[in-house]
C-alpha atoms as a PDB file:
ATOM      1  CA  UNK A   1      -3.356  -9.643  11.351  1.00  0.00           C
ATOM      2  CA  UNK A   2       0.353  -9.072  12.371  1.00  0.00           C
ATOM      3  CA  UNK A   3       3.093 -11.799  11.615  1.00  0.00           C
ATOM      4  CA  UNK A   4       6.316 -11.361  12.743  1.00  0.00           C
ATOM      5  CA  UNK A   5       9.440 -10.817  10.407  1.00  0.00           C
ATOM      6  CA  UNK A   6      12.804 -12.352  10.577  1.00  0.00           C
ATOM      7  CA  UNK A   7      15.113 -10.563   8.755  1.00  0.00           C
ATOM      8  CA  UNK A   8      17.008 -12.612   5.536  1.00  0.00           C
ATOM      9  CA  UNK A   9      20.017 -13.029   6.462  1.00  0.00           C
ATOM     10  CA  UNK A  10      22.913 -15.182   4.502  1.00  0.00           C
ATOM     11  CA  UNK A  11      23.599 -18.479   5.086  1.00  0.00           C
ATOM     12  CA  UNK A  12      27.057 -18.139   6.848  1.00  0.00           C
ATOM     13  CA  UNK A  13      27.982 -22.106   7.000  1.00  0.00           C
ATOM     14  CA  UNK A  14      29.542 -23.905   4.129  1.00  0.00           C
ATOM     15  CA  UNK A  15      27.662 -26.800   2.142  1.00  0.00           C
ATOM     16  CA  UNK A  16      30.272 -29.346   2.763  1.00  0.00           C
ATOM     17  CA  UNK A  17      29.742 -28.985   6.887  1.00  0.00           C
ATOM     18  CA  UNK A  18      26.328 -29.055   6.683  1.00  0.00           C
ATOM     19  CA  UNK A  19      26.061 -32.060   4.859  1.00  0.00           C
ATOM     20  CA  UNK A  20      28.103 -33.871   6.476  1.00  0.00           C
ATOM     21  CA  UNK A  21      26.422 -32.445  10.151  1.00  0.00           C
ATOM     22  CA  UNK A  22      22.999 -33.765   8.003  1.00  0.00           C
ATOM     23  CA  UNK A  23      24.740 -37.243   7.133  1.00  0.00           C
ATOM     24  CA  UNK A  24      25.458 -37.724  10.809  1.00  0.00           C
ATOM     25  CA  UNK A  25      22.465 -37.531  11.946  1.00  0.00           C
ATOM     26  CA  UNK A  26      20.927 -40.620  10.131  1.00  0.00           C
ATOM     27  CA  UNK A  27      23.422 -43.430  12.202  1.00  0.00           C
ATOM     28  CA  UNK A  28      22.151 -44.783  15.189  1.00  0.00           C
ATOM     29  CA  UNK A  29      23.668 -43.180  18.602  1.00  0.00           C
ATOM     30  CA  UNK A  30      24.687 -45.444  21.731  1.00  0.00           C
ATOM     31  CA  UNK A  31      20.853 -45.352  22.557  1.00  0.00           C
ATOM     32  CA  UNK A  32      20.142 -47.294  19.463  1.00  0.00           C
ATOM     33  CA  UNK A  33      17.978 -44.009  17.797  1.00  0.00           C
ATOM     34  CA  UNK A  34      18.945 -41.668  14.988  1.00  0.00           C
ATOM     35  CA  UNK A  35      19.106 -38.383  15.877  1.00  0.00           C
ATOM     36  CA  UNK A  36      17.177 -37.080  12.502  1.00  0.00           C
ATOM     37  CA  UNK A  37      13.671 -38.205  12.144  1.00  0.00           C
ATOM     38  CA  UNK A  38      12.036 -37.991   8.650  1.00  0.00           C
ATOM     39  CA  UNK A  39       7.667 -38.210   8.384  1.00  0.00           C
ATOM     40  CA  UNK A  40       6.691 -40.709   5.615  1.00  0.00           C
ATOM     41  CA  UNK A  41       4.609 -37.773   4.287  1.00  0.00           C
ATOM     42  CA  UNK A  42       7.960 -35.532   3.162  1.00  0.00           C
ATOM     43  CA  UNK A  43       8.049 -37.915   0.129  1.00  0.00           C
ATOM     44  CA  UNK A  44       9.819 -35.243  -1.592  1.00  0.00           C
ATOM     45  CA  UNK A  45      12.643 -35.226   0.805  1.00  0.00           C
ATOM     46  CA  UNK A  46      12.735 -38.552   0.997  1.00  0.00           C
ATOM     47  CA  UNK A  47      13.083 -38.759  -3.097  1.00  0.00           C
ATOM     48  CA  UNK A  48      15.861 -36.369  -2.924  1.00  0.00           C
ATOM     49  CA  UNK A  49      17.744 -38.089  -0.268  1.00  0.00           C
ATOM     50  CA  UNK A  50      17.585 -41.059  -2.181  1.00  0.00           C
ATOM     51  CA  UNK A  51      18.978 -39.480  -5.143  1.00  0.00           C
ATOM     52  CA  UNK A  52      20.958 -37.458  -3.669  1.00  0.00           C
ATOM     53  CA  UNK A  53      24.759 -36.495  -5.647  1.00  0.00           C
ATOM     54  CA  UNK A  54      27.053 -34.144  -3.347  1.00  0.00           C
ATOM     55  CA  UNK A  55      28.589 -32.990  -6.371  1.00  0.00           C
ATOM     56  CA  UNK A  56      25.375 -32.699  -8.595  1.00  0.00           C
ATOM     57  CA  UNK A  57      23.296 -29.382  -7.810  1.00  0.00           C
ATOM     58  CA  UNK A  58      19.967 -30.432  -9.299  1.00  0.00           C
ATOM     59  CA  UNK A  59      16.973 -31.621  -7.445  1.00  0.00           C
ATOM     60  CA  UNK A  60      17.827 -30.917  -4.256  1.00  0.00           C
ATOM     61  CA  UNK A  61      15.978 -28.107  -2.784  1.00  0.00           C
ATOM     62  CA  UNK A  62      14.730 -30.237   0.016  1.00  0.00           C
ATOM     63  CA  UNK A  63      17.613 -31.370   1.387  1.00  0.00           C
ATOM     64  CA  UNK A  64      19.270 -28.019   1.140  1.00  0.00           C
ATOM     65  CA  UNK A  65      16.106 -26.599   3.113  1.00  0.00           C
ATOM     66  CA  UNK A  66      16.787 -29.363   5.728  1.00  0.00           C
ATOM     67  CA  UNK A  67      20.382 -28.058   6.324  1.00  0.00           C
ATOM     68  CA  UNK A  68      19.330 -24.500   6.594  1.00  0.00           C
ATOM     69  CA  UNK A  69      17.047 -25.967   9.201  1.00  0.00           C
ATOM     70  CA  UNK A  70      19.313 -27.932  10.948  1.00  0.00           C
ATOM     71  CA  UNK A  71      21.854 -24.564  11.201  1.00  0.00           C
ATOM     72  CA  UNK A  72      18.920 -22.052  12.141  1.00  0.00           C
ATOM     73  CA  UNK A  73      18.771 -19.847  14.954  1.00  0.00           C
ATOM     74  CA  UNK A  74      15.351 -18.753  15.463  1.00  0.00           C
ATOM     75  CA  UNK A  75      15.932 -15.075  16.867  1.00  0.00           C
ATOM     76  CA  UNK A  76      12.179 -14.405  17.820  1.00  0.00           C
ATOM     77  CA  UNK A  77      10.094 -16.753  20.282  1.00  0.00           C
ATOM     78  CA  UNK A  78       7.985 -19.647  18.999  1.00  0.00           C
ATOM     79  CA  UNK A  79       5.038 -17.928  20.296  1.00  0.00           C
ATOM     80  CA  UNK A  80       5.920 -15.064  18.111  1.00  0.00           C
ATOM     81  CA  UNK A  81       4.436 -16.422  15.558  1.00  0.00           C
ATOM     82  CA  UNK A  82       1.354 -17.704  14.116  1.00  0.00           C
ATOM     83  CA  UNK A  83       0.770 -20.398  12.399  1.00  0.00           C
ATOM     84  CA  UNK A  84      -2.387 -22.232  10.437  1.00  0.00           C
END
């Protein structure tokens, strides 16, 4: 079976922006809705959010995976890839 490869690249935005593009995403907008939408079942996530110190790098490899997300260009197709 053939996957398809994205190369690693590094992660060109700083912390401070992307945590504070990640923090505004949890207030309601003028339609009344967040714009950041978190499954019950990420209960690791959610842990570290609760917890969460911006000057305190421990536990927080969730979050920091969510603001990778959030700044990620996918340069292949969705249908590039195969998932399950």
């Amino acid at each position: 079976m053939q996957r398809a490869c994205l190369p690693a690249m590094a992660y060109p935005h700083k912390r401070e922006d992307g945590i504070r593009e990640l923090g505004a995403r949890f207030p309601k907008a003028g339609d009344g809705l967040p714009r950041l939408f978190i499954s019950s079942r990420c209960i690791n996530l959610i842990s570290e959010l609760l917890e969460y110190k911006v000057d305190v790098k421990e536990r927080d490899h969730a979050v920091d995976a969510l603001r990778y997300a959030l700044k990620l260009q996918v340069a292949a197709p969705l249908h590039a890839f195969r998932f399950g």
